[in-house]
N, C-alpha and C. Protein backbone atom coordinates (compact mmCIF):
# COMPACT_ATOMS: atom_id res chain seq x y z
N UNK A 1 -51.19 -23.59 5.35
CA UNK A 1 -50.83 -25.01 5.45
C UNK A 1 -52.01 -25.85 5.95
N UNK A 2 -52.83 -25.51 7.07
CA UNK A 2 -53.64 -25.76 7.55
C UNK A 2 -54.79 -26.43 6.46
N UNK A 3 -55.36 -25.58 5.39
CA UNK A 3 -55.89 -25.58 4.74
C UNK A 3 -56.05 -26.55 3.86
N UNK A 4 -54.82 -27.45 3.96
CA UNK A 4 -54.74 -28.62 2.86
C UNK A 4 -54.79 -29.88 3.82
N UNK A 5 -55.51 -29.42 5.05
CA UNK A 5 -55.54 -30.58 5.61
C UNK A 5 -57.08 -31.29 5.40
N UNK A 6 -57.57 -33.13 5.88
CA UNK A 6 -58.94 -32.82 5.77
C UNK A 6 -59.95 -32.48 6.78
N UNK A 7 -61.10 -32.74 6.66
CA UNK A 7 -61.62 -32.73 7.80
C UNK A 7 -61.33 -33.45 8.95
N UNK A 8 -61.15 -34.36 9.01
CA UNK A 8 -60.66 -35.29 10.54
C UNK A 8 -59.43 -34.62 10.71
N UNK A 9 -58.44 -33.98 9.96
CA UNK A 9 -57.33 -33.57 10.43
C UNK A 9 -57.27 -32.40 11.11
N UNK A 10 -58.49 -31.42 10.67
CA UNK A 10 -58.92 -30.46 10.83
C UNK A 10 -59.73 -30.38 12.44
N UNK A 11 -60.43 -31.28 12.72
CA UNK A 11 -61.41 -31.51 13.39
C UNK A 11 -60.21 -31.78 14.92
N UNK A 12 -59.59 -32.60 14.51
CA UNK A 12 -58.59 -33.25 15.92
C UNK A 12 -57.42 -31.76 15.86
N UNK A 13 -57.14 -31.08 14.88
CA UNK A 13 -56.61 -29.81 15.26
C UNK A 13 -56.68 -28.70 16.30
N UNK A 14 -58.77 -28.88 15.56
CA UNK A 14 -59.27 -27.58 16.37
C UNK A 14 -59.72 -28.15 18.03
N UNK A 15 -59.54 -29.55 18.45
CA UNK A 15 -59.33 -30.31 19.44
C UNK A 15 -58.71 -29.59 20.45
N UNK A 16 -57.51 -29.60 19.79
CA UNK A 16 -56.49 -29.83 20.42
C UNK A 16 -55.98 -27.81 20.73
N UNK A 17 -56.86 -26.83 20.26
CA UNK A 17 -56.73 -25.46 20.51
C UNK A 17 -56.66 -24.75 18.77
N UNK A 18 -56.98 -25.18 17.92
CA UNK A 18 -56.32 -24.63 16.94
C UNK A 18 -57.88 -23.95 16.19
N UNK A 19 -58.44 -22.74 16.44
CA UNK A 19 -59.11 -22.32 16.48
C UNK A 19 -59.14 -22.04 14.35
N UNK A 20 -58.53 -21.68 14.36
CA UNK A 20 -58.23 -21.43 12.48
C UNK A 20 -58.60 -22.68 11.96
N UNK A 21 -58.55 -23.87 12.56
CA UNK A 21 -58.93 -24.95 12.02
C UNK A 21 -60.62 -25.13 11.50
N UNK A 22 -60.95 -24.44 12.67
CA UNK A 22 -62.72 -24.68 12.69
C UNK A 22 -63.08 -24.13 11.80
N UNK A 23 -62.42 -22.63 11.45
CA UNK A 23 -63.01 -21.79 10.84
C UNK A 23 -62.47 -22.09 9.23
N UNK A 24 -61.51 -22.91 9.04
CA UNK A 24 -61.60 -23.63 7.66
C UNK A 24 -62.71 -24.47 7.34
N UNK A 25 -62.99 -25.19 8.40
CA UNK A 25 -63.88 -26.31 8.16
C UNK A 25 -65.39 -25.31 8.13
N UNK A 26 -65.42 -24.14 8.52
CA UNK A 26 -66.95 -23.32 8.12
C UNK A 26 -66.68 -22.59 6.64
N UNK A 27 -65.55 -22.23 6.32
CA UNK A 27 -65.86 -21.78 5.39
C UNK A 27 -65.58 -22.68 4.47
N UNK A 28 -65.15 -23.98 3.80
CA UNK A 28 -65.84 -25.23 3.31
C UNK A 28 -66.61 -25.56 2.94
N UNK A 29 -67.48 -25.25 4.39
CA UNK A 29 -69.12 -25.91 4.06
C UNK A 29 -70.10 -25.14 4.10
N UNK A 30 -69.72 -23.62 4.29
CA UNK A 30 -70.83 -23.18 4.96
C UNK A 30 -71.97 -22.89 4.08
N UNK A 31 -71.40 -22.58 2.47
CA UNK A 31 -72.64 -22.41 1.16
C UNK A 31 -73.65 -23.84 1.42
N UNK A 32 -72.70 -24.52 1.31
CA UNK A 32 -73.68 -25.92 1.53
C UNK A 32 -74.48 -25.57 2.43
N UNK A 33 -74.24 -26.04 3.70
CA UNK A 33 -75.12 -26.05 4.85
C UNK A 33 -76.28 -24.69 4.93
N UNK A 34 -75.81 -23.61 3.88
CA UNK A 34 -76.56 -22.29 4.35
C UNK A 34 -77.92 -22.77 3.43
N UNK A 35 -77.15 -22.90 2.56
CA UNK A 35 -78.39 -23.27 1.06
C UNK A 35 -79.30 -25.03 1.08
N UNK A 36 -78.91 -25.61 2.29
CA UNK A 36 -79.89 -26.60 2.20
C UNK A 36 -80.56 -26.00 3.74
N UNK A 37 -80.53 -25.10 4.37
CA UNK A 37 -81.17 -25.28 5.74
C UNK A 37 -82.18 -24.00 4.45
N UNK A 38 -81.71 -23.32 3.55
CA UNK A 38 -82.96 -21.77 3.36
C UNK A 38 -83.73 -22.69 2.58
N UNK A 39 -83.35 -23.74 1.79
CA UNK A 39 -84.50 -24.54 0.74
C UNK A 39 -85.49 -25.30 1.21
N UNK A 40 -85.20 -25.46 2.80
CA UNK A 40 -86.12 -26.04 3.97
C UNK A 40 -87.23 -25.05 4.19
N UNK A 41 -86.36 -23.96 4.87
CA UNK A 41 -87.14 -23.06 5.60
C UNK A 41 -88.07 -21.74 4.67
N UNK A 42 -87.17 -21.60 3.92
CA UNK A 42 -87.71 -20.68 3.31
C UNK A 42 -87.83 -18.84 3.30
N UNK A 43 -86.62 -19.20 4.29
CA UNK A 43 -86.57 -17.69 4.92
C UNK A 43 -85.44 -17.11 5.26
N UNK A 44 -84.29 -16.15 5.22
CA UNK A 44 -83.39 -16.20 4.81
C UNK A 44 -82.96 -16.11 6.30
N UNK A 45 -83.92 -15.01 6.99
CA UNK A 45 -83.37 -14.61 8.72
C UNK A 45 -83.49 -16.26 9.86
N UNK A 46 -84.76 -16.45 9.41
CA UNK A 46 -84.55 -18.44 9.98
C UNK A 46 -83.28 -18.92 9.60
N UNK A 47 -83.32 -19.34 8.17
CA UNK A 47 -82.17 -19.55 8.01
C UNK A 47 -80.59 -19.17 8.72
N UNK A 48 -80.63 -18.31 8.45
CA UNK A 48 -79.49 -17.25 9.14
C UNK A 48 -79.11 -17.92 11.14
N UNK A 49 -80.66 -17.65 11.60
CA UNK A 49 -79.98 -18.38 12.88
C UNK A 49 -79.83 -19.45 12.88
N UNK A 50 -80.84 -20.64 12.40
CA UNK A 50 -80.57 -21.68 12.24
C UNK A 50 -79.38 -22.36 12.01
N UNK A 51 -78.71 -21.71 10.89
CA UNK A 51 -77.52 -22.10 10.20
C UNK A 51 -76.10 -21.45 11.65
N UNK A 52 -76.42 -20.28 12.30
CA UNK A 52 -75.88 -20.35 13.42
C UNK A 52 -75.63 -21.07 14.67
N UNK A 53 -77.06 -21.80 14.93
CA UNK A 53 -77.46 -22.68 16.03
C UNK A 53 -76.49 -24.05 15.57
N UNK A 54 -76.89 -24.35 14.40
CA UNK A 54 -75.48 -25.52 13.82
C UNK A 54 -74.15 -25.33 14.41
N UNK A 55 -73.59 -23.84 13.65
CA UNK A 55 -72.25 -24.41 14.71
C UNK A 55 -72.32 -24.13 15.88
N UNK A 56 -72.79 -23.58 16.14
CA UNK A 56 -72.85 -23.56 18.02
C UNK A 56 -72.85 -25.06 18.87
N UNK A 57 -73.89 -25.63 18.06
CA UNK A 57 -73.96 -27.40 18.58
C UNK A 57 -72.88 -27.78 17.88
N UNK A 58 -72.55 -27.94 16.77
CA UNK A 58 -71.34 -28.49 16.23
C UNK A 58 -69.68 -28.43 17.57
N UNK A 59 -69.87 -26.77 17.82
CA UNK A 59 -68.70 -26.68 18.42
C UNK A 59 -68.61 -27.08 19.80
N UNK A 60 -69.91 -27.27 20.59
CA UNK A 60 -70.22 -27.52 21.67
C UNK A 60 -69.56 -29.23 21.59
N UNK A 61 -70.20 -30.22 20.60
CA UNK A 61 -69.97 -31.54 20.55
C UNK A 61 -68.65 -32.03 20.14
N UNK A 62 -68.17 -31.24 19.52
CA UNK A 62 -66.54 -30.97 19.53
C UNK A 62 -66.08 -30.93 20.51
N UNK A 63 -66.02 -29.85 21.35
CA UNK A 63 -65.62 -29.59 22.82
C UNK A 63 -65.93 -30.45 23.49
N UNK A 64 -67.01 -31.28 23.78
CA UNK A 64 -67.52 -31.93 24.45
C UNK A 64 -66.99 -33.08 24.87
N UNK A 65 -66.28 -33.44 23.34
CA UNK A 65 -65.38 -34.68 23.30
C UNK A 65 -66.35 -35.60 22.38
N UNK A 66 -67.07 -35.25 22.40
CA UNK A 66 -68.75 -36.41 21.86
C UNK A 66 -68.37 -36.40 20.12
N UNK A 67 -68.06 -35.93 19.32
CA UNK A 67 -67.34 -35.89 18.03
C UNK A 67 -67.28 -37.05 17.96
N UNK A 68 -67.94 -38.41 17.19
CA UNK A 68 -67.39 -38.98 16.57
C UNK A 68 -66.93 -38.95 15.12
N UNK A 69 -65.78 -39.61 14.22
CA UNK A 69 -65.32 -39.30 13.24
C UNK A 69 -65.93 -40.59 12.48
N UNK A 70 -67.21 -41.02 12.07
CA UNK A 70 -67.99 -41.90 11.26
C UNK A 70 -68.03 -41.82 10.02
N UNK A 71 -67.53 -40.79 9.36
CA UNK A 71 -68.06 -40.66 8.51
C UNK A 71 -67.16 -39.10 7.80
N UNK A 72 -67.68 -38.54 7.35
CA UNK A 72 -67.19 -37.50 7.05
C UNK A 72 -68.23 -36.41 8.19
N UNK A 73 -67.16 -34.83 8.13
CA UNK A 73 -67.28 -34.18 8.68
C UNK A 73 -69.14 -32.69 8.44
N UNK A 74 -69.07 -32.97 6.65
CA UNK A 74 -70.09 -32.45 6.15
C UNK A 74 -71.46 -33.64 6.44
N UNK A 75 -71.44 -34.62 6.61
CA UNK A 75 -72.55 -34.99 7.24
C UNK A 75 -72.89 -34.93 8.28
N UNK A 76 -72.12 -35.08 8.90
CA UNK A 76 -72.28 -34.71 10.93
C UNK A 76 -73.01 -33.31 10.94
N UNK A 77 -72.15 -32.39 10.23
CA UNK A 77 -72.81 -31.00 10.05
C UNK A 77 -74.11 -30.63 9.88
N UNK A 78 -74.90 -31.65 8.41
CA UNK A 78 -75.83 -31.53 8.06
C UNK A 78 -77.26 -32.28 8.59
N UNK A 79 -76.55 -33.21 9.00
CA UNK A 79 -77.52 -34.05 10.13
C UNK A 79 -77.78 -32.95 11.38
N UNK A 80 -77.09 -31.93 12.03
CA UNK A 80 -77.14 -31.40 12.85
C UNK A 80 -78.30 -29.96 12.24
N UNK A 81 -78.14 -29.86 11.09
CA UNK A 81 -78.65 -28.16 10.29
C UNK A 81 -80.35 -29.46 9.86
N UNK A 82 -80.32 -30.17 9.83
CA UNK A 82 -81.47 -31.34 9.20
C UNK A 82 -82.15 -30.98 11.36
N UNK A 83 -81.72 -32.05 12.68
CA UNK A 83 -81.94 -31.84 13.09
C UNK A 83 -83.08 -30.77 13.77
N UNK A 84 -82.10 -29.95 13.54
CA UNK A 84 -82.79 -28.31 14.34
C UNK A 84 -83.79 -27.56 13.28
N UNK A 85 -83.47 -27.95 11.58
CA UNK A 85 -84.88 -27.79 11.19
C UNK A 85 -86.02 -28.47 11.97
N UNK A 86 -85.65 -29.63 11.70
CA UNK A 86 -86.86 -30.09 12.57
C UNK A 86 -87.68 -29.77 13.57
N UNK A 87 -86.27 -29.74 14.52
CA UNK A 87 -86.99 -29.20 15.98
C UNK A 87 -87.79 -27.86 15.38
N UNK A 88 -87.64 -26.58 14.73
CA UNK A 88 -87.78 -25.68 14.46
C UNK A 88 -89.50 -25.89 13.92
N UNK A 89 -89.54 -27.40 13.21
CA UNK A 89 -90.62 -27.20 12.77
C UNK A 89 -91.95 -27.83 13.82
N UNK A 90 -91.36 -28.72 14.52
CA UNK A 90 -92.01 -29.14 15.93
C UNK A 90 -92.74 -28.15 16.50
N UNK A 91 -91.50 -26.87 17.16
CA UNK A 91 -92.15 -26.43 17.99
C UNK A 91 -92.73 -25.27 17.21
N UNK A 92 -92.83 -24.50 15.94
CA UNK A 92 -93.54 -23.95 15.33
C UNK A 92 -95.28 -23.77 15.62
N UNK A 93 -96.05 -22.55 15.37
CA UNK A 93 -97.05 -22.74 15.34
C UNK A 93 -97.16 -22.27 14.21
N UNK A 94 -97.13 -22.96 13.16
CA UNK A 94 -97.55 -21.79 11.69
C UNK A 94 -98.91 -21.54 11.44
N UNK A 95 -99.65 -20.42 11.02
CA UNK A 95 -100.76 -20.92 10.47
C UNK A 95 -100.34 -20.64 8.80
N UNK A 96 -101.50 -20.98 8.11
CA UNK A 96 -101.27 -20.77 6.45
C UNK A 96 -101.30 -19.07 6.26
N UNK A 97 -100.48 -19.00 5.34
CA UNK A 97 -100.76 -17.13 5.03
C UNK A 97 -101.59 -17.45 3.53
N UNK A 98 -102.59 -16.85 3.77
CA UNK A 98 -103.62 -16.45 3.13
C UNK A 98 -103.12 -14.88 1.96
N UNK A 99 -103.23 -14.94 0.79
CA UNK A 99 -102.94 -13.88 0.10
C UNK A 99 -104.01 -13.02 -0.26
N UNK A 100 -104.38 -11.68 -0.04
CA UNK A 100 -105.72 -11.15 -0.59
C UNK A 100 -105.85 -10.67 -1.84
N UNK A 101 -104.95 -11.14 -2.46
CA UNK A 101 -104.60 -10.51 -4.01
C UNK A 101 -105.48 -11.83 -4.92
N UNK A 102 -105.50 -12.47 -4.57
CA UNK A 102 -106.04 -13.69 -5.18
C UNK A 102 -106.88 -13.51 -5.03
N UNK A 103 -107.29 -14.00 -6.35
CA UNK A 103 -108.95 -13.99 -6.37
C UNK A 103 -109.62 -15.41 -6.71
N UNK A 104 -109.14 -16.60 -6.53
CA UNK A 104 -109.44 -17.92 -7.08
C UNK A 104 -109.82 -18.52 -5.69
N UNK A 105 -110.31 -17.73 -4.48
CA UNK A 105 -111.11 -18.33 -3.37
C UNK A 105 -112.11 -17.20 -2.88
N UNK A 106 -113.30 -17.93 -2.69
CA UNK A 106 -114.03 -16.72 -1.73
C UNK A 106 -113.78 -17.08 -0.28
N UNK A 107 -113.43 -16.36 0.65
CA UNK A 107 -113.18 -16.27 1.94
C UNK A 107 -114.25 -16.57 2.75
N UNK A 108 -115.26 -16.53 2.61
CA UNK A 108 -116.48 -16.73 3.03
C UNK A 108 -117.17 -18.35 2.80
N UNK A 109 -116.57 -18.34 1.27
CA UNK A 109 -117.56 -19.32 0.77
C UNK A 109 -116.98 -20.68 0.43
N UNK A 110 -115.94 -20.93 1.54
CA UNK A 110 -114.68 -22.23 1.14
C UNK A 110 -114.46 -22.90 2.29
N UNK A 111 -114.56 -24.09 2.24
CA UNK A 111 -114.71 -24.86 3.01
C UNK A 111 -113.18 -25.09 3.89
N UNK A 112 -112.28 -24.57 2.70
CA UNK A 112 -111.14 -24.58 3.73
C UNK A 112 -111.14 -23.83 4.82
N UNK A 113 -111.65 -22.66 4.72
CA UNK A 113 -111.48 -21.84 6.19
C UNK A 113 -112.94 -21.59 6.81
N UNK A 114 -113.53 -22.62 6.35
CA UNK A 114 -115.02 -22.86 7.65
C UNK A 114 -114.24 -22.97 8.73
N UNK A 115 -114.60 -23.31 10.04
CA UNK A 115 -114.30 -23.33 11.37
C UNK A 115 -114.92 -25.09 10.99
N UNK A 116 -114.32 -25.86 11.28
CA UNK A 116 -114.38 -27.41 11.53
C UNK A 116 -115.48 -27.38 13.19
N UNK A 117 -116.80 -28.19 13.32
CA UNK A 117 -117.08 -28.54 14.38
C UNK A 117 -116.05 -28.52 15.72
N UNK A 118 -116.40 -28.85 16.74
CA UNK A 118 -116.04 -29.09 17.90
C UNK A 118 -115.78 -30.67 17.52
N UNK A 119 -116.75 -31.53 17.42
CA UNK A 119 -116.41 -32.82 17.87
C UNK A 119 -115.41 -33.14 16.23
N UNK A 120 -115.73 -32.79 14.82
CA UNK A 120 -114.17 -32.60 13.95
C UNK A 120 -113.12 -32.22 14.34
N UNK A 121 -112.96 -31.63 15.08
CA UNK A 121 -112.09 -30.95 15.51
C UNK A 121 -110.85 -31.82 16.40
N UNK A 122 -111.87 -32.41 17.68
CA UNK A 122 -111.71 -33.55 18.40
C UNK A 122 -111.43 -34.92 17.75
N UNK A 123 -111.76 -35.07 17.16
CA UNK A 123 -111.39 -36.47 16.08
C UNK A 123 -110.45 -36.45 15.43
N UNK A 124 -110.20 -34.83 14.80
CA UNK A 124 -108.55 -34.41 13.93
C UNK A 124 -107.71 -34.44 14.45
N UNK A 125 -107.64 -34.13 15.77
CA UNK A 125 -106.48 -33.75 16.98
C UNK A 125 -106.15 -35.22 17.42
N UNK A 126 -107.38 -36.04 17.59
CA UNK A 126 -106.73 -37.58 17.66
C UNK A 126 -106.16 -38.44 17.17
N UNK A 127 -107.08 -38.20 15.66
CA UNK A 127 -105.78 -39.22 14.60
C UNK A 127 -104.64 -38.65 14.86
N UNK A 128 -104.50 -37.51 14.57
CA UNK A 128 -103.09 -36.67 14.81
C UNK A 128 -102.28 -37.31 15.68
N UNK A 129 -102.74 -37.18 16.81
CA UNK A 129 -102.04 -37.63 18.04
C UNK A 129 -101.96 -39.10 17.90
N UNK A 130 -102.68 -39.86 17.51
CA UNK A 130 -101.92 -41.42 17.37
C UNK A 130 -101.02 -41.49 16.16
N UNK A 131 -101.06 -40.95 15.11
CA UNK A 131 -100.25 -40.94 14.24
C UNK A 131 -99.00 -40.67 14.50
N UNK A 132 -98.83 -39.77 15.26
CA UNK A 132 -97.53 -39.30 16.06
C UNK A 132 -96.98 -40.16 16.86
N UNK A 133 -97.62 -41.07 17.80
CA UNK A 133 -97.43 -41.91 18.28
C UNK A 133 -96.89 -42.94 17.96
N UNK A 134 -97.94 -43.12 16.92
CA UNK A 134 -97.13 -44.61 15.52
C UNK A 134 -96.07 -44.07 15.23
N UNK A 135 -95.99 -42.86 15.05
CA UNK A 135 -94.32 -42.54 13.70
C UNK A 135 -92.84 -42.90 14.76
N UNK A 136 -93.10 -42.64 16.17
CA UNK A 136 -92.07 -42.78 17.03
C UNK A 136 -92.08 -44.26 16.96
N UNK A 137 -92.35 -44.89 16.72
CA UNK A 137 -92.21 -46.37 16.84
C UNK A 137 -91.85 -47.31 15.75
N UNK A 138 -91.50 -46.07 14.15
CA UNK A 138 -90.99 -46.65 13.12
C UNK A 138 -89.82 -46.55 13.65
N UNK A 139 -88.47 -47.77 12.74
CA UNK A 139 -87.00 -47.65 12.59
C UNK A 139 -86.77 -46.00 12.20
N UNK A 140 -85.82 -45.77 12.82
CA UNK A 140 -85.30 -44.35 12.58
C UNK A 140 -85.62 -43.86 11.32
N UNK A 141 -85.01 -45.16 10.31
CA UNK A 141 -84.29 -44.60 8.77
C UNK A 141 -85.95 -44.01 8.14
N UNK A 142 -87.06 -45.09 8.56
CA UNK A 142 -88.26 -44.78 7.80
C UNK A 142 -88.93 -43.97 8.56
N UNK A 143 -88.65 -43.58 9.99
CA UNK A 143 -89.34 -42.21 10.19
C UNK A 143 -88.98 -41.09 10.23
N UNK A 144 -87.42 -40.92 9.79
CA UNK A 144 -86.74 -40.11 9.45
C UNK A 144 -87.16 -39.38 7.74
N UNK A 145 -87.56 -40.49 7.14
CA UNK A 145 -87.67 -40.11 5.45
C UNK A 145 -89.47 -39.47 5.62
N UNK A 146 -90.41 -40.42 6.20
CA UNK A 146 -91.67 -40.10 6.49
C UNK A 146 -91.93 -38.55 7.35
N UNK A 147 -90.71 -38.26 8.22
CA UNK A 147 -91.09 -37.26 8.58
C UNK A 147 -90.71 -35.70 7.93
N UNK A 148 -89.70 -35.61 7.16
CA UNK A 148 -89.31 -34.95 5.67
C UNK A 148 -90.32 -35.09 4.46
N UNK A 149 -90.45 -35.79 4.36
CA UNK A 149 -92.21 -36.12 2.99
C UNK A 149 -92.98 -34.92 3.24
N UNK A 150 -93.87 -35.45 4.95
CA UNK A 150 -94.84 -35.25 5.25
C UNK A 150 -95.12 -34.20 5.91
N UNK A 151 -94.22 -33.91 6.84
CA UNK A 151 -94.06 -32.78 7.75
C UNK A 151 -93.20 -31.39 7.18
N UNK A 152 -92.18 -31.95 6.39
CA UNK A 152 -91.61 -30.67 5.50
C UNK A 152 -91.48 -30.52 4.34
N UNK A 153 -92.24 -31.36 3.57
CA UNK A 153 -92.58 -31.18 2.38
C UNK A 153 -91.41 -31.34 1.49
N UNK A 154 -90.68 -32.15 1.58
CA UNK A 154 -89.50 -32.31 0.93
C UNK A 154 -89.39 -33.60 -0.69
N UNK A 155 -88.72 -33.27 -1.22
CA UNK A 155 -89.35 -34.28 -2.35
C UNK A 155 -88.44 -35.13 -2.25
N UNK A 156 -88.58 -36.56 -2.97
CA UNK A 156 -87.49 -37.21 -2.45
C UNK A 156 -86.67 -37.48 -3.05
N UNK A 157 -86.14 -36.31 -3.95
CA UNK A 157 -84.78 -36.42 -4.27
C UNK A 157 -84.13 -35.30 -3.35
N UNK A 158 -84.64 -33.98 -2.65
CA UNK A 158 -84.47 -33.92 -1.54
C UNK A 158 -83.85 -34.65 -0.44
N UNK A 159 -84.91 -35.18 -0.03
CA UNK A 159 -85.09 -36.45 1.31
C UNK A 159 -83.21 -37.66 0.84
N UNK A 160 -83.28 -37.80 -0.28
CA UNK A 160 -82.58 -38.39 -1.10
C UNK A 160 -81.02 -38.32 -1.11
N UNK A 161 -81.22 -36.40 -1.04
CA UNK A 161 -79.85 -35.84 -1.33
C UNK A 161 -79.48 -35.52 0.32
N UNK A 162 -80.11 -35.37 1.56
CA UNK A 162 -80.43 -34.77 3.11
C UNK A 162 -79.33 -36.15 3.23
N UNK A 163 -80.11 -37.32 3.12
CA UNK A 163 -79.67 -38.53 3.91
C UNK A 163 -78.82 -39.20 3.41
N UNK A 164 -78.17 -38.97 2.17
CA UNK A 164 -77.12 -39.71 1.21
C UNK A 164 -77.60 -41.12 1.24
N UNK A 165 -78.65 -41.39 0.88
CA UNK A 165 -79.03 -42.71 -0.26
C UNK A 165 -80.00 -42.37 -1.57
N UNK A 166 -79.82 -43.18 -2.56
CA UNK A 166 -80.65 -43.06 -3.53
C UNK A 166 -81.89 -42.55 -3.66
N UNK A 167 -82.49 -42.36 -4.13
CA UNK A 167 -84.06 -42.11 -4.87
C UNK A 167 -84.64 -43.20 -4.18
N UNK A 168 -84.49 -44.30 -4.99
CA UNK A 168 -85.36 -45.35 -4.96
C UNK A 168 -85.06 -46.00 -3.17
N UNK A 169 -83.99 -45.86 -2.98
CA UNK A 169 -83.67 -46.11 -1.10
C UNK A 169 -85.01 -45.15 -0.31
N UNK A 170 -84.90 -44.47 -0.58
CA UNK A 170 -85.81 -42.90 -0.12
C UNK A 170 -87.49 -43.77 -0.44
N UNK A 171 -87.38 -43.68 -1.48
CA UNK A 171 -88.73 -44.05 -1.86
C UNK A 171 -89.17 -45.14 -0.73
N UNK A 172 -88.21 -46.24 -1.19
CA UNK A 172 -88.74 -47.89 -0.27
C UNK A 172 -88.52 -47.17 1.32
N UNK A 173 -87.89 -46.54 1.55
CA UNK A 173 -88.28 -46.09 3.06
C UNK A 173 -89.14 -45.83 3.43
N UNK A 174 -90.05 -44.68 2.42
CA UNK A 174 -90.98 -44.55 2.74
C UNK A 174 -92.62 -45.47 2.53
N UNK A 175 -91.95 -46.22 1.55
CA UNK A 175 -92.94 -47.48 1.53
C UNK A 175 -93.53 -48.07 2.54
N UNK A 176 -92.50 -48.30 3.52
CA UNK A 176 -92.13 -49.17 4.50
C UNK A 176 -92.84 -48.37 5.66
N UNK A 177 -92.40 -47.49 5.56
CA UNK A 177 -93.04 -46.57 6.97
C UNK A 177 -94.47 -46.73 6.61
N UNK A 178 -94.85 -46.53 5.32
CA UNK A 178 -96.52 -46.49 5.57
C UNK A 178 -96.84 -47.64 5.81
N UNK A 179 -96.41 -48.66 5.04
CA UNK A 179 -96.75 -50.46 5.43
C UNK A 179 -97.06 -50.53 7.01
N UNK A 180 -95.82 -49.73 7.41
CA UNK A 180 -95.69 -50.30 8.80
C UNK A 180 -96.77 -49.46 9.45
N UNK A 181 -97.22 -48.11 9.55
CA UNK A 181 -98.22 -47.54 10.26
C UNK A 181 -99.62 -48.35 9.99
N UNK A 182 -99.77 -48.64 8.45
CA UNK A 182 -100.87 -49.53 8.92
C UNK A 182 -101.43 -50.48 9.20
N UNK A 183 -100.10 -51.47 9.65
CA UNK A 183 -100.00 -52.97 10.70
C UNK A 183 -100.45 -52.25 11.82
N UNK A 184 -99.43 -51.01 12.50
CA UNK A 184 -99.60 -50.33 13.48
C UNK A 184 -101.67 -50.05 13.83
N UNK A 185 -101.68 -49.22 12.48
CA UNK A 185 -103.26 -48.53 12.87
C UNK A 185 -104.11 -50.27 13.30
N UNK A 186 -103.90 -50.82 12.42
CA UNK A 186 -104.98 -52.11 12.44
C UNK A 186 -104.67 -52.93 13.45
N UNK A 187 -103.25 -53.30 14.18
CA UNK A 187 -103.22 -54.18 15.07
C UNK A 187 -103.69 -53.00 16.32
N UNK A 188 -103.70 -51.94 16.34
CA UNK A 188 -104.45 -50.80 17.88
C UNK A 188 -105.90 -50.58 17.34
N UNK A 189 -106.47 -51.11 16.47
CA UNK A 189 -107.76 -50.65 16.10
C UNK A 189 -108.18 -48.69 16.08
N UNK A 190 -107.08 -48.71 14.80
CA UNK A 190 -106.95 -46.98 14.95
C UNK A 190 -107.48 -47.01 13.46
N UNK A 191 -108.43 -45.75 13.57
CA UNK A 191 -108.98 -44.97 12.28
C UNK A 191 -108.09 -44.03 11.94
N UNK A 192 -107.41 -44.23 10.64
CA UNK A 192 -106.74 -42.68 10.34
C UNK A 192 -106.98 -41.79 9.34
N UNK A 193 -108.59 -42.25 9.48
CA UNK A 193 -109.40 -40.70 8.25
C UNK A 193 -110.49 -40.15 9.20
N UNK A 194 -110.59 -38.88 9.34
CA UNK A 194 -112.26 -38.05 9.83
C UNK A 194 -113.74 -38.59 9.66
């Protein structure tokens, strides 16, 4: 019976003790939510906790009382699995994996994996760091889309399909964010090339 209820009905159920409720509302969504956090990450065991760490916060903010009902229940979800990618990719240290099967670089003889100067080095780490600076100071919506582009490589019908607006919404977001970083760079007298 349960089962034909919707999400908000579902949601103020499992409120109120009704534990079968929640677990309708995971198995619902959970292909969704599993298959947009692995097309992020790329990895099935990331994935795997990741997509765990979701409901854990999900059920925590439930409990919590903090649940608001804005919207539907699969976006709250996915904003939360979007979230903790993030964080995931924040606190990451990746470096690039290098393949030795390839033969279309010499290792030696490529400028990508020279060792950059000391004072390059120092200059990269700074734009960096003001750039970061600027991006916290865009409107959410355009540093939300700018930071999916750029930071996770997302395309923007991606970015598009994450945030439920259009293509072309996606796009002018990100228009906007760059407009705006470089009012930003030019009114702080910031360089943002090496």
């Amino acid at each position: 019976m349960s089962d034909m209820l919707n999400d908000k009905e579902l949601v103020l159920s499992y409120q109120n003790g009704d534990v079968a409720s929640f677990q309708i509302l995971v198995d619902r969504y959970q292909n969704k939510i599993f298959s947009y956090i692995l097309m992020l990450v790329k990895d099935k065991q990331l994935a795997d906790d990741i997509f765990q760490d979701t409901f854990l916060k999900i059920i925590r903010t439930i409990k919590a009382g903090v649940y608001k009902e804005e919207g539907k229940f699969i976006q709250f979800a996915m904003r939360i699995a979007h979230n903790l990618i993030i964080d995931y990719f924040r606190k990451a240290k990746r470096l690039p994996m290098v393949d030795p099967t390839k033969e279309d670089y010499d290792m030696l003889d490529n400028a990508r994996f020279q060792d950059p100067s000391v004072e390059e080095q120092m200059v990269t780490e700074q734009i960096h760091d003001d750039i970061r600076k600027m991006v916290e100071f865009l409107p959410e919506e355009q540093r939300e889309v700018l930071v999916m582009r750029m930071y996770e490589d997302m395309s923007f019908k991606e970015i598009a399909d994450a945030t439920n607006v259009s293509i072309n919404t996606a796009l002018g977001r990100m228009r906007y964010a760059l407009i705006n970083l470089r009012k930003m760079a030019k009114k702080q007298n910031v360089t943002l090339t090496v």
